[in-house]
Protein backbone atom coordinates (compact mmCIF):
# COMPACT_ATOMS: atom_id res chain seq x y z
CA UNK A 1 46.41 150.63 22.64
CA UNK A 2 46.92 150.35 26.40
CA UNK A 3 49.54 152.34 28.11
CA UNK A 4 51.93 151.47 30.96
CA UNK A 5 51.82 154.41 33.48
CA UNK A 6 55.38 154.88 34.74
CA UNK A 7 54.40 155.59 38.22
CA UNK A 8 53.38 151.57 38.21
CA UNK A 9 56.70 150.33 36.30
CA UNK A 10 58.36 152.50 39.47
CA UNK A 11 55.88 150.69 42.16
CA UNK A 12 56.66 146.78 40.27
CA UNK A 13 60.48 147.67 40.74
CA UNK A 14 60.58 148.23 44.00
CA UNK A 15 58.32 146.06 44.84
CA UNK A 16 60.63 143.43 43.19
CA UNK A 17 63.87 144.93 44.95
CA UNK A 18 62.01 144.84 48.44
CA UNK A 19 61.33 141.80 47.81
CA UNK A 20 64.33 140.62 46.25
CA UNK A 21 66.07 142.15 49.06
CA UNK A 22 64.08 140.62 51.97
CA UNK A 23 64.83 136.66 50.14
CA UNK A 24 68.41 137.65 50.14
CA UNK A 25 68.10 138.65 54.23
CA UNK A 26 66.38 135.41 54.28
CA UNK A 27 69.41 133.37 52.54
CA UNK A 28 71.86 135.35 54.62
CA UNK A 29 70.01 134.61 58.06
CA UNK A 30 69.50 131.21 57.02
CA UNK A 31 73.13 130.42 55.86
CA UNK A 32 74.27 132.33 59.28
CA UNK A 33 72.44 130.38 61.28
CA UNK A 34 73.12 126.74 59.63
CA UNK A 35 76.83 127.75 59.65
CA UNK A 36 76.72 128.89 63.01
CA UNK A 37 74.94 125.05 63.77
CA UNK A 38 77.14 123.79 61.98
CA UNK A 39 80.06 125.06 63.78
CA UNK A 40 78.51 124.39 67.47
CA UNK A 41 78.33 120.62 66.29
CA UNK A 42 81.59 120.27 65.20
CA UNK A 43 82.61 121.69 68.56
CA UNK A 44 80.25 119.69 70.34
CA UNK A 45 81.76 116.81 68.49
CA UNK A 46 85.49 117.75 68.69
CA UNK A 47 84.67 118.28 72.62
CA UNK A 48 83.37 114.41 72.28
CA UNK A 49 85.87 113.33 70.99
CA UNK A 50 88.57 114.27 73.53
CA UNK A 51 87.00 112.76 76.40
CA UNK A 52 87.06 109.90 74.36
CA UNK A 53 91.20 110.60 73.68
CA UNK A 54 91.30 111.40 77.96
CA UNK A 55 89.20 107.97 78.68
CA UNK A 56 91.89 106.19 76.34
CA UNK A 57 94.52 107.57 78.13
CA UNK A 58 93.25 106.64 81.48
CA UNK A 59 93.03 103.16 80.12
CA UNK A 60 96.50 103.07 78.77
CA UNK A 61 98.10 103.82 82.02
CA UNK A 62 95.57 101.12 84.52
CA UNK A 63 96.55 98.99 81.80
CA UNK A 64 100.40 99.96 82.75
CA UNK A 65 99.88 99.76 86.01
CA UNK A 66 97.75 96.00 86.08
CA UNK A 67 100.32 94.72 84.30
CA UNK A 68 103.44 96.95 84.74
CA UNK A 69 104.36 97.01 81.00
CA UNK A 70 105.79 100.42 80.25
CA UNK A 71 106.17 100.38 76.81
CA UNK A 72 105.97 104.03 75.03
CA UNK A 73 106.36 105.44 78.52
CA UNK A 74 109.35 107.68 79.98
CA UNK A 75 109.88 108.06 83.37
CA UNK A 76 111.25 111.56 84.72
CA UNK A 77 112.18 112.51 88.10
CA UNK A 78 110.40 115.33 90.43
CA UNK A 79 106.49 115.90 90.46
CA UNK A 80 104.38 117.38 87.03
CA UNK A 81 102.72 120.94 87.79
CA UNK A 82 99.25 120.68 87.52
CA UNK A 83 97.93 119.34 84.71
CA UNK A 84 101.09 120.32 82.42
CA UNK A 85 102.82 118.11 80.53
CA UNK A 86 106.67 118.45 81.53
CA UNK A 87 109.32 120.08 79.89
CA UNK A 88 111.23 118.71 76.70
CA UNK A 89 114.21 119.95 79.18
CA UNK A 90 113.40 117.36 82.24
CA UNK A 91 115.82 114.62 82.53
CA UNK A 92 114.08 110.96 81.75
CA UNK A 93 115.25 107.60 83.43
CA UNK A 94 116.86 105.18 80.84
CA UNK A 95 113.87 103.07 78.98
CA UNK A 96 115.22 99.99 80.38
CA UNK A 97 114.62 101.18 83.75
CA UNK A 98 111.13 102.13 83.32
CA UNK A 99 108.74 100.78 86.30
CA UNK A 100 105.86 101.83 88.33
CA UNK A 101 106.78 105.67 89.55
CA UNK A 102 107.35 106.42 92.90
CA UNK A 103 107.41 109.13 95.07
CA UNK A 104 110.27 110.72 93.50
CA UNK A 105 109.24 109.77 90.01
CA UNK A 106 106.17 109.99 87.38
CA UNK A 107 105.51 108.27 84.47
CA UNK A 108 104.67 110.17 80.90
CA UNK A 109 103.26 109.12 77.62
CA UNK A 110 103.52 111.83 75.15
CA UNK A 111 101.71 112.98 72.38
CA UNK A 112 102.71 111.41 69.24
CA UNK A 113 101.19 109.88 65.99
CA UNK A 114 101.94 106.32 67.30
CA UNK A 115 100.24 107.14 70.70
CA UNK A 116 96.99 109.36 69.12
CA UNK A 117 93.66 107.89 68.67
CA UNK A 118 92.65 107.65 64.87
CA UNK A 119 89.31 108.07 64.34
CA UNK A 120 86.96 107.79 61.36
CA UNK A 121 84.61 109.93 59.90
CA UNK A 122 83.94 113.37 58.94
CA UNK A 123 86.02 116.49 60.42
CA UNK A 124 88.60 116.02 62.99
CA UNK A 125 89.94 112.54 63.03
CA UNK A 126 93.19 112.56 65.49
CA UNK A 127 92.96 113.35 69.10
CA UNK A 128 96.58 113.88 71.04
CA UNK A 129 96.65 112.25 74.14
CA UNK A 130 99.17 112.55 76.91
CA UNK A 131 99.14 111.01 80.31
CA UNK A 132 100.91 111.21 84.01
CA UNK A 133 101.08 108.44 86.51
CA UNK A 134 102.43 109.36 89.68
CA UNK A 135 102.10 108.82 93.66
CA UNK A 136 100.96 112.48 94.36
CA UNK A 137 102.24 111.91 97.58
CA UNK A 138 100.08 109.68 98.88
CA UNK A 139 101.28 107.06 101.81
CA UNK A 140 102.24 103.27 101.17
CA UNK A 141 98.81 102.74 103.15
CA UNK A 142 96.17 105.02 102.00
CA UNK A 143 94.32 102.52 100.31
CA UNK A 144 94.03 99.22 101.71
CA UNK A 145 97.56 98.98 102.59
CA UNK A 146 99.26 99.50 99.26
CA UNK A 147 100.83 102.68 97.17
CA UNK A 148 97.97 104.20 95.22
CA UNK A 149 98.92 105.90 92.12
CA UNK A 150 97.30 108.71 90.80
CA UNK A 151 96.51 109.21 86.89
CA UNK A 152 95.84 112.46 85.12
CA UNK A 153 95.04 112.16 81.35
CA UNK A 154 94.69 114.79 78.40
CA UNK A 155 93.34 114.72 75.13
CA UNK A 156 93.32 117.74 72.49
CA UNK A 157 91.04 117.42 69.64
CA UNK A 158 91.06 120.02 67.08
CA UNK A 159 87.66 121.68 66.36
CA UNK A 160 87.34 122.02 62.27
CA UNK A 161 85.66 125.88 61.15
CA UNK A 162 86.58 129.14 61.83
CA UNK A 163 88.00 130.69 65.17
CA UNK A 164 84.90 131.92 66.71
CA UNK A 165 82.29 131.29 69.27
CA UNK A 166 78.62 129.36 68.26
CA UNK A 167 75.69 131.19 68.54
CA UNK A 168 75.13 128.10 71.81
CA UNK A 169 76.16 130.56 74.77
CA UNK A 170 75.61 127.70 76.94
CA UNK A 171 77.71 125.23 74.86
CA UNK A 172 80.55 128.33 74.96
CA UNK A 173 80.44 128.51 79.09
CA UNK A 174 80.62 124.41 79.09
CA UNK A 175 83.45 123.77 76.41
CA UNK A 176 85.98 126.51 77.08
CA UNK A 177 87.14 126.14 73.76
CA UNK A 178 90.70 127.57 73.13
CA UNK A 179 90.18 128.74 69.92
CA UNK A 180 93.16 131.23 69.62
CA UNK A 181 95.14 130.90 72.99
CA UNK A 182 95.58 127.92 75.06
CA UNK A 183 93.37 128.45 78.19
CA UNK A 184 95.74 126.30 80.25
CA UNK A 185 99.03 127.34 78.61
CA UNK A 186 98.25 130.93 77.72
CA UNK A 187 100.07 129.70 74.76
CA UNK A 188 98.91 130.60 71.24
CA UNK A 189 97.30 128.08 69.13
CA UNK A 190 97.52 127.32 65.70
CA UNK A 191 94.32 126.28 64.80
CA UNK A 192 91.14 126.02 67.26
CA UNK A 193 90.97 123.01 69.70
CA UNK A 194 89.72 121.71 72.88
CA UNK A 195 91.18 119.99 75.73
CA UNK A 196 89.78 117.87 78.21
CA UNK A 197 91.26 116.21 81.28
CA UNK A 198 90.59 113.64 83.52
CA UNK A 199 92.35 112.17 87.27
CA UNK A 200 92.18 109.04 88.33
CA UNK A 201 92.68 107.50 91.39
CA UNK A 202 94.29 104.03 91.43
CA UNK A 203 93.51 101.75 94.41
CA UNK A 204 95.27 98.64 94.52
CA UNK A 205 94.02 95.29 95.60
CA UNK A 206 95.91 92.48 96.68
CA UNK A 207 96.45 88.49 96.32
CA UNK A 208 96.74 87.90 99.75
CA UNK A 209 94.47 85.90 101.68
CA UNK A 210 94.30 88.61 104.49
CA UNK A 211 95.10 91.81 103.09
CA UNK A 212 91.86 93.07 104.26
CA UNK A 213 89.60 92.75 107.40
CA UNK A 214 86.77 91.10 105.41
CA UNK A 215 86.77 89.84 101.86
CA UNK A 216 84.05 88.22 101.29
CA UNK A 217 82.95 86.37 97.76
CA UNK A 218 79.20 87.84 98.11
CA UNK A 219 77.43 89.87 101.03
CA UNK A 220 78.42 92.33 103.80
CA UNK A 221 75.50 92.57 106.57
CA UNK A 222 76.56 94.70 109.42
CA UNK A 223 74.03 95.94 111.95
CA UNK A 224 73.37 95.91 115.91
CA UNK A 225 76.58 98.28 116.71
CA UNK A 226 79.13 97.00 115.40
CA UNK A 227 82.19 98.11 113.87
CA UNK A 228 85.34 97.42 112.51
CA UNK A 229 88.96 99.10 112.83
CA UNK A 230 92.32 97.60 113.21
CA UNK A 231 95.77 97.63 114.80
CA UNK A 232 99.02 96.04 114.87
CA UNK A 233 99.93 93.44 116.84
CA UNK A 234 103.59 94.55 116.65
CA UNK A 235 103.16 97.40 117.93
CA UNK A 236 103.80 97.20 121.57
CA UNK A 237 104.73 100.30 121.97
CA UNK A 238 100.58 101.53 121.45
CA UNK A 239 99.27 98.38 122.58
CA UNK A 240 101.11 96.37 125.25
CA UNK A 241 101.99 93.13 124.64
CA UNK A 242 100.55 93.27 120.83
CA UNK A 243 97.02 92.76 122.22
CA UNK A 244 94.32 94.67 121.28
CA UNK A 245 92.21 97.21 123.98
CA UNK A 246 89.52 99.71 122.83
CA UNK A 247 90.98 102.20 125.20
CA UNK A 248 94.73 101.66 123.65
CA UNK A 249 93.30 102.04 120.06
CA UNK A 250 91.43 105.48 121.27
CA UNK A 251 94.55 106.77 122.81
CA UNK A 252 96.48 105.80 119.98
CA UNK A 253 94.60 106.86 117.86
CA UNK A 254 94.42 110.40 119.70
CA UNK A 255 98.49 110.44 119.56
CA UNK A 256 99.62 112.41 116.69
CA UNK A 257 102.13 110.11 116.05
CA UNK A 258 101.56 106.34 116.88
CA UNK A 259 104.14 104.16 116.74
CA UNK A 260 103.21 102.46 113.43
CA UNK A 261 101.23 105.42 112.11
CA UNK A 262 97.16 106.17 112.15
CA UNK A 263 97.06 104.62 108.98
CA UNK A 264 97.50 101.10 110.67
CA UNK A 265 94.31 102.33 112.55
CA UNK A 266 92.58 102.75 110.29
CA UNK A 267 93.07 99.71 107.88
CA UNK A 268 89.86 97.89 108.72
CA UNK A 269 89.46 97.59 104.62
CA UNK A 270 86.26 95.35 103.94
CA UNK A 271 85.81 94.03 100.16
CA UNK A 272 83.60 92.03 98.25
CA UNK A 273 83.42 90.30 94.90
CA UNK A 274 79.63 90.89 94.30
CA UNK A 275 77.94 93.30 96.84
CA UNK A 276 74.65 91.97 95.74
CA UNK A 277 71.74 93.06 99.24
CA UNK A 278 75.37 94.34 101.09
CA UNK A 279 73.81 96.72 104.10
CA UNK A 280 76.33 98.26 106.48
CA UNK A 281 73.83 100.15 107.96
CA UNK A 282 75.88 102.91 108.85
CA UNK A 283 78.13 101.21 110.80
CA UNK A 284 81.44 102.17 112.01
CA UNK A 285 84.63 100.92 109.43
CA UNK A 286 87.44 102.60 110.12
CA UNK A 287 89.03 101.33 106.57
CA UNK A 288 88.08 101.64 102.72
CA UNK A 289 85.58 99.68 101.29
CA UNK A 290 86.18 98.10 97.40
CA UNK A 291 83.69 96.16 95.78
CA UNK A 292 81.82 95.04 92.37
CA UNK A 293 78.58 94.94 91.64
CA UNK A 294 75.21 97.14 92.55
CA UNK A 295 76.17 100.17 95.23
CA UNK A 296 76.22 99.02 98.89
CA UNK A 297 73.77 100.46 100.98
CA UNK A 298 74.74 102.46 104.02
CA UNK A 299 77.64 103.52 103.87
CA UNK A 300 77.78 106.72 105.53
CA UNK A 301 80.15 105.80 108.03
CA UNK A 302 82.89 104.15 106.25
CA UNK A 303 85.68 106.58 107.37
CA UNK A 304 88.10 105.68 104.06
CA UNK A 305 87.37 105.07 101.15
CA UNK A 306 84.50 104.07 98.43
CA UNK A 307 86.03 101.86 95.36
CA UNK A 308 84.72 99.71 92.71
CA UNK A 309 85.25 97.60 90.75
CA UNK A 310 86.67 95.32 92.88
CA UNK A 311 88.07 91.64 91.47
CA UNK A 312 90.37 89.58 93.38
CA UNK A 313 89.95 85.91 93.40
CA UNK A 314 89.36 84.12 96.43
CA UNK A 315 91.38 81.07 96.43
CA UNK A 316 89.33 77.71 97.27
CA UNK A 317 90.23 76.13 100.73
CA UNK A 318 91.03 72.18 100.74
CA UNK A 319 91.78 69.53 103.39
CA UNK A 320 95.04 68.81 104.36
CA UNK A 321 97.12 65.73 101.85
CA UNK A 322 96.67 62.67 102.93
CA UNK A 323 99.57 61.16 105.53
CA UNK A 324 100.63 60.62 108.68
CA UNK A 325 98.37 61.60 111.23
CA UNK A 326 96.16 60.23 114.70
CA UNK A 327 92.41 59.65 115.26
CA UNK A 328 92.13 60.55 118.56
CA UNK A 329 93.82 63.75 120.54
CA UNK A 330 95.69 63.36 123.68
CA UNK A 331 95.33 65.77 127.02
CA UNK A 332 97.25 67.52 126.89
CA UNK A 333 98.05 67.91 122.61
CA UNK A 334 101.91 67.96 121.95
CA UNK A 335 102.50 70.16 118.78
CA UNK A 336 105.68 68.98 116.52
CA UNK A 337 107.48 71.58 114.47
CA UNK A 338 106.55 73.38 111.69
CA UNK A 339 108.39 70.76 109.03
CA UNK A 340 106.86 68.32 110.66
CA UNK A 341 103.90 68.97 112.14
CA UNK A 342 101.51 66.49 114.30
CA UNK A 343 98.23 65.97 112.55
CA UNK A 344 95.15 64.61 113.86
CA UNK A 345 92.36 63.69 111.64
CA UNK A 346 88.97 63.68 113.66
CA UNK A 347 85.20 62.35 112.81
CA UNK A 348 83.82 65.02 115.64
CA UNK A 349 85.77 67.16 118.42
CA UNK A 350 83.77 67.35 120.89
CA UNK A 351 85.15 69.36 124.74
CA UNK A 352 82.12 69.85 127.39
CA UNK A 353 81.38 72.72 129.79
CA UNK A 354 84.22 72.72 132.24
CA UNK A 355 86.35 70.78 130.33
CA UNK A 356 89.73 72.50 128.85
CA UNK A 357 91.89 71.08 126.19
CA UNK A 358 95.71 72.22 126.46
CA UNK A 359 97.76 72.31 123.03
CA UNK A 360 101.62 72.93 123.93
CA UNK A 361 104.46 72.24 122.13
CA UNK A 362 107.85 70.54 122.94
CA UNK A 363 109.75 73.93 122.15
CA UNK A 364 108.22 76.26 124.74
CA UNK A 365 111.36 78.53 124.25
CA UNK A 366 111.03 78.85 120.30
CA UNK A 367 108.06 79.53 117.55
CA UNK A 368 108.92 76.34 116.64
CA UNK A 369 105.43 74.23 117.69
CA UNK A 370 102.89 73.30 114.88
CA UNK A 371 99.97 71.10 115.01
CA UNK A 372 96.79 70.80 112.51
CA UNK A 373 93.76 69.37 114.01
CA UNK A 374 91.20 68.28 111.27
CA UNK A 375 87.35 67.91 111.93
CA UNK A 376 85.39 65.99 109.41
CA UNK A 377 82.45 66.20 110.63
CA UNK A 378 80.57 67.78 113.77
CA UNK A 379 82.76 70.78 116.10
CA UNK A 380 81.49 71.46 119.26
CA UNK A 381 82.75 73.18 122.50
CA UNK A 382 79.89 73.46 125.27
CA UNK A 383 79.13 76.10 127.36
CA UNK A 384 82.41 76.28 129.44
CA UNK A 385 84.40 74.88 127.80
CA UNK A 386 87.79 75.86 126.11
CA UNK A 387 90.52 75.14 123.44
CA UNK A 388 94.14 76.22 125.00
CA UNK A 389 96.88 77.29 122.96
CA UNK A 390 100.04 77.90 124.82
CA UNK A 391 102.22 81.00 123.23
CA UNK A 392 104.43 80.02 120.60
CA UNK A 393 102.03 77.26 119.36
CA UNK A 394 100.65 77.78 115.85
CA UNK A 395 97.39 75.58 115.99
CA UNK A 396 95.57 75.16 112.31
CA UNK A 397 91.96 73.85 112.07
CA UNK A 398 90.55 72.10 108.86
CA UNK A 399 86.83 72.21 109.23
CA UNK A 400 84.61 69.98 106.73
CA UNK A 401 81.15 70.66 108.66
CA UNK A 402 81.08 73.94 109.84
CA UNK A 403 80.54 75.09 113.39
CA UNK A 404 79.21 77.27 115.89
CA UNK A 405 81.47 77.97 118.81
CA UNK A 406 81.20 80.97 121.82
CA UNK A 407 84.26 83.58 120.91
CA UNK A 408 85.68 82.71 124.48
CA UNK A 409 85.69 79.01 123.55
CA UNK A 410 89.51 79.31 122.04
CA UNK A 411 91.74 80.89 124.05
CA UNK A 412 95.17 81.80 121.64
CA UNK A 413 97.71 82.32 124.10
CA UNK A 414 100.30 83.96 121.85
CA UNK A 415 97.63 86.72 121.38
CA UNK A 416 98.69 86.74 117.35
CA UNK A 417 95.89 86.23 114.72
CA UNK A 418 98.56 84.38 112.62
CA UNK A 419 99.17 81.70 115.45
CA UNK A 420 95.30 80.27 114.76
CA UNK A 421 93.42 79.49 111.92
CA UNK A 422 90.40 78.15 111.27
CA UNK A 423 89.93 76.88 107.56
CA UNK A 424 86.44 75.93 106.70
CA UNK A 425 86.58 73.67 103.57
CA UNK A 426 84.05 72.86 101.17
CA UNK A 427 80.45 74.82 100.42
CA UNK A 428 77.28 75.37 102.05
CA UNK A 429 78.37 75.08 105.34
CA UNK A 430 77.83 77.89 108.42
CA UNK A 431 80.60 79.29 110.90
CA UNK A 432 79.33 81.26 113.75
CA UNK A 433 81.16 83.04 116.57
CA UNK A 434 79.02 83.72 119.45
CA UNK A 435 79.34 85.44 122.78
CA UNK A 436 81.35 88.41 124.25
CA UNK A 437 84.47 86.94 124.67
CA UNK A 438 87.23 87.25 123.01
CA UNK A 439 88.71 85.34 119.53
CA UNK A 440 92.44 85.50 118.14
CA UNK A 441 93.00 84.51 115.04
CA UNK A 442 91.91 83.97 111.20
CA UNK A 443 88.82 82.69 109.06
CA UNK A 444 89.61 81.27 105.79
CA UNK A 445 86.26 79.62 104.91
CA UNK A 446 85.45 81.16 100.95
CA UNK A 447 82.67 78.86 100.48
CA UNK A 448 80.62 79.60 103.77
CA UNK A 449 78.11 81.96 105.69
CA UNK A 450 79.98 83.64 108.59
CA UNK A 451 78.09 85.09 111.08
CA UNK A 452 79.53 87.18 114.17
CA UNK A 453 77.23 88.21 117.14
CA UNK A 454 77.00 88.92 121.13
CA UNK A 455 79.35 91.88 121.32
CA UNK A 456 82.27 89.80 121.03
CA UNK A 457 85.81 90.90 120.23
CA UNK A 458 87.46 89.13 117.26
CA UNK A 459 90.99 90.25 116.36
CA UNK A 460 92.36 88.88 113.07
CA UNK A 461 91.25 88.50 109.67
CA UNK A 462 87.92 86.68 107.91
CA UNK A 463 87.78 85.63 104.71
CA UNK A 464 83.91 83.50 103.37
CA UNK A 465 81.44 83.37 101.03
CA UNK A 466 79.07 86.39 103.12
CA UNK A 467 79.65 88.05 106.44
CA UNK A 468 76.89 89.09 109.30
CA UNK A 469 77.87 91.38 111.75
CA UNK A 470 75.48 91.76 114.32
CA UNK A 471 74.22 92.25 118.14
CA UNK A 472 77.56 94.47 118.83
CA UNK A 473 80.38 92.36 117.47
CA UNK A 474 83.51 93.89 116.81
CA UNK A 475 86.02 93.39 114.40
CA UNK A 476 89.65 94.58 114.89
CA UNK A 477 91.83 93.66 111.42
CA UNK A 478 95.67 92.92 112.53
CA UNK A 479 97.28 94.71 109.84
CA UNK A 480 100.64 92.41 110.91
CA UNK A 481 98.82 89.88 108.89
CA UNK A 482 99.81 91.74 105.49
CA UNK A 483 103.60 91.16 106.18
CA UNK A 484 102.88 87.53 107.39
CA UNK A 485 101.39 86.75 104.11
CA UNK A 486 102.85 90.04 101.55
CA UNK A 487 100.86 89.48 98.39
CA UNK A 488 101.57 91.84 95.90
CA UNK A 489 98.61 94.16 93.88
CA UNK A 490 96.68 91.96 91.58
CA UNK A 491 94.88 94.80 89.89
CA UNK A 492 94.34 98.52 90.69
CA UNK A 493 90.88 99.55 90.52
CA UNK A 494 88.80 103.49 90.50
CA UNK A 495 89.02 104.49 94.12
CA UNK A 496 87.93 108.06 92.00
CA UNK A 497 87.00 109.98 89.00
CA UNK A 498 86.59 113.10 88.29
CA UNK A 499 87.09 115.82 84.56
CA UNK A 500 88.67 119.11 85.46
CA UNK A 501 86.07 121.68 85.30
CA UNK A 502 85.89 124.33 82.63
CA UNK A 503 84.89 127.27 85.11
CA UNK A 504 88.09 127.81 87.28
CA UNK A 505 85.71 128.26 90.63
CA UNK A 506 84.67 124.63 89.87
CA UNK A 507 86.28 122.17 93.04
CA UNK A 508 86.81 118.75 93.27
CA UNK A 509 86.90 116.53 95.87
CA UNK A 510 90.44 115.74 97.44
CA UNK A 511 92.04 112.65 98.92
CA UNK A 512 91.12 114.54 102.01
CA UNK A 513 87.97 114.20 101.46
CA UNK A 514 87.25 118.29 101.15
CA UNK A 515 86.19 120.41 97.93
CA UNK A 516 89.34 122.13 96.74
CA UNK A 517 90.13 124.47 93.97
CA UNK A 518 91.00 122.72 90.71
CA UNK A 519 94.61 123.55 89.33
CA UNK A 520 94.78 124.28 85.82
């Protein structure tokens, strides 16, 4: 009979506890580690989820703002601290009087069931959004000569498992997860949840046809020195008479307080509906640039600012209705009145070197004069020769062929962009100002290829289908233009977007364009 020495049963059961033991530090590490996973991915998730809740809420209020529909929104007088939502205690406007804030009002949309985004699936499945729209104090013309708004949206998700940090130190320093105190509030939470926030800036863009220096349909090509900037014409304080010098835009611009503010300086806002092989080269624009469509190249020295997307529609051009009008212009060319204009419909206009055509008008003493002179098929003004308009005469071209004239060819004697036009109708078709002289007035041509060369002035307002810039022209937007034809916002798009950061050294680029401390 064999025997079982003891000293072996001993050695089998601790063998078997060792053993035992180590599988149950096995289990233990293993069920640490997948709950510890498990917890980092809800957070990850949770922390997903409310930038989804902040994006919503940044769409809510453009949406608010494109079509000013304030439904679900209260409006409450002063300025929101930071990122805070604002006391149950502040004072709201009426609902029926709810509009787009300004500067002494913001717009808020709470956090409530109706206004949280439901979402499906495992875990957390409600994120709490609230929102501000306000002006931030930002001028009527800080963006292409319209109130920008800015928008600052919040969304708490809560983050399901227990109060404590993953085992993802990395994850920890991004999410700055309040898990029992509110790191913006210093408030004590409930249950653990993260926040995330997001501002906005709104840029509006406008209906009217010359609400910007160049809006172009496709391309903006500017090379060879040139530059744009702008000015008012009414302000004759700056520049005498309401004309346009280089040396009274540098000395007005140098005055700490022009007459109709540096902002109407610097308004030389260039836009385009598809920026597809847009170069600016570098190129002085003293103005914003908006536009849709791949990133335009060189832009370093666009002194506003960089928005897109950018979608205004360009209205198409067409010729005058059919009616009175004569075949053949007299010397000089008597204007009517602006009910009645005189019209004169033309197969080509032709005026030779040395030759000048006078357009007056039978009301020297009043604005009163209007005549439309329309070209059907072939402009052309020779070397020397010229197109008068006496002041107070608003002269309107129709253009069916395009053109190529030297910028000293037509001489606006009112020295106001609105008092000449030049309306190129139809597609296809090429304008091009030559020369170093000096051109008055507007471009409204949607459907053609302007081109601007030979270090010419040109004060006014262009509007085609693409615009070259080149040997030295110059460009000098007459932000008068905007009252002559108002035009409200037709849609506001991202002039900039940024997400608070989680570490409070983090800074984010101002309206100033400097890096400033984020408030929490």
């Amino acid at each position: 009979m064999k025997t079982i020495d003891s000293r072996q049963e001993g050695s089998v059961l601790v063998i078997a506890i060792l053993m035992l033991t180590i599988l149950t530090l096995i289990c233990a590490t293993t069920l640490q580690v997948t709950t510890q996973n498990a917890g980092a991915n809800m957070q990850a998730a949770s922390w997903q989820q409310a930038l989804t809740g902040a994006e919503a809420g940044v769409d809510a209020a453009m949406n608010a703002l494109n079509t000013n529909t304030w439904t679900n929104w209260t409006q409450y007088a002063g300025s929101p601290t930071g990122f805070i939502a604002p006391p149950a205690s502040a004072s709201p406007t009426p609902t029926a009087a709810i509009q787009a804030p300004d500067s002494t009002h913001f717009n808020y949309l709470p956090t409530a069931s109706s206004r949280s985004l439901h979402l499906a699936g495992e875990g957390n499945d409600t994120v709490g959004i609230w929102v501000t729209v306000d002006t931030a104090g930002m001028g009527l013309k800080a963006y292409n000569g319209g109130q920008p708004y800015r928008i600052r949206a919040t969304a708490t998700a809560l983050v399901p498992g227990l109060s404590r940090v993953s085992n993802q130190k990395l994850d920890n320093d991004l999410r700055n997860l309040s898990l029992r105190w509110d790191r913006k509030t210093n408030a004590a939470v409930s249950l653990p949840q993260v926040s995330r926030r997001i501002e906005v800036i709104a840029a509006p863009q406008f209906n009217s046809s010359f609400h910007y220096a160049l809006l172009m349909a496709n391309s903006v090509t500017m090379n060879g020195g040139s530059y744009i900037d702008s000015f008012s014409s009414k302000d004759t304080l700056d520049f005498p008479g309401g004309f346009y010098t280089n040396a009274a835009w540098l000395a007005a611009l140098q005055n700490p307080a022009p007459a109709f503010g540096v902002t109407s300086l610097e308004s030389g806002n260039v836009a385009t509906n598809n920026s597809t092989n847009s170069n600016l080269n570098g190129m002085n624009v003293y103005g914003s640039l908006a536009y849709s469509g791949p990133t335009v190249a060189g832009t370093s020295n666009v002194q506003g600012n960089i928005s897109t997307p950018f979608n205004v529609p360009i209205q198409p051009t067409s010729d005058p209705s059919a009616g009175s009008y004569s075949t053949s212009l007299p010397s000089p060319v008597i204007a009517g009145t602006k009910l009645n204009p005189t019209v004169y419909k033309l197969t080509d206009l032709t005026v030779n070197g040395g030759q000048t055509l006078l357009i007056t008008g039978p009301n020297p003493g009043s604005d009163n004069n209007y005549v439309v002179i329309w070209v059907t098929g072939t402009w052309k003004i020779n070397g020397g020769g010229t197109i008068t308009s006496a002041p107070n005469v608003h002269v309107t071209y129709y253009l069916d062929n395009g053109a190529t004239i030297n910028g000293s060819a037509l001489i606006n004697g009112s020295g106001l962009a609105e008092n000449l036009q030049i309306i190129g109708v139809g597609s296809n078709q090429t304008f091009k100002l030559d020369g170093g002289g000096t051109f008055i007035g507007t471009v409204n041509a949607p459907g053609w290829d302007i081109t601007l060369s030979g270090s010419g002035d040109f004060s006014g307002a262009f509007i085609g289908k693409t615009m070259t810039m080149t040997g030295g022209a110059r460009v000098h937007y007459d932000v008068a233009l905007q009252d002559i034809y108002p035009g409200g916002a037709s849609n506001y798009s991202y002039a900039s977007w940024f997400e608070e950061a989680a570490n409070p050294t983090h800074k984010a680029l101002g309206l100033d364009g400097v890096y400033h401390p984020i408030i929490y």
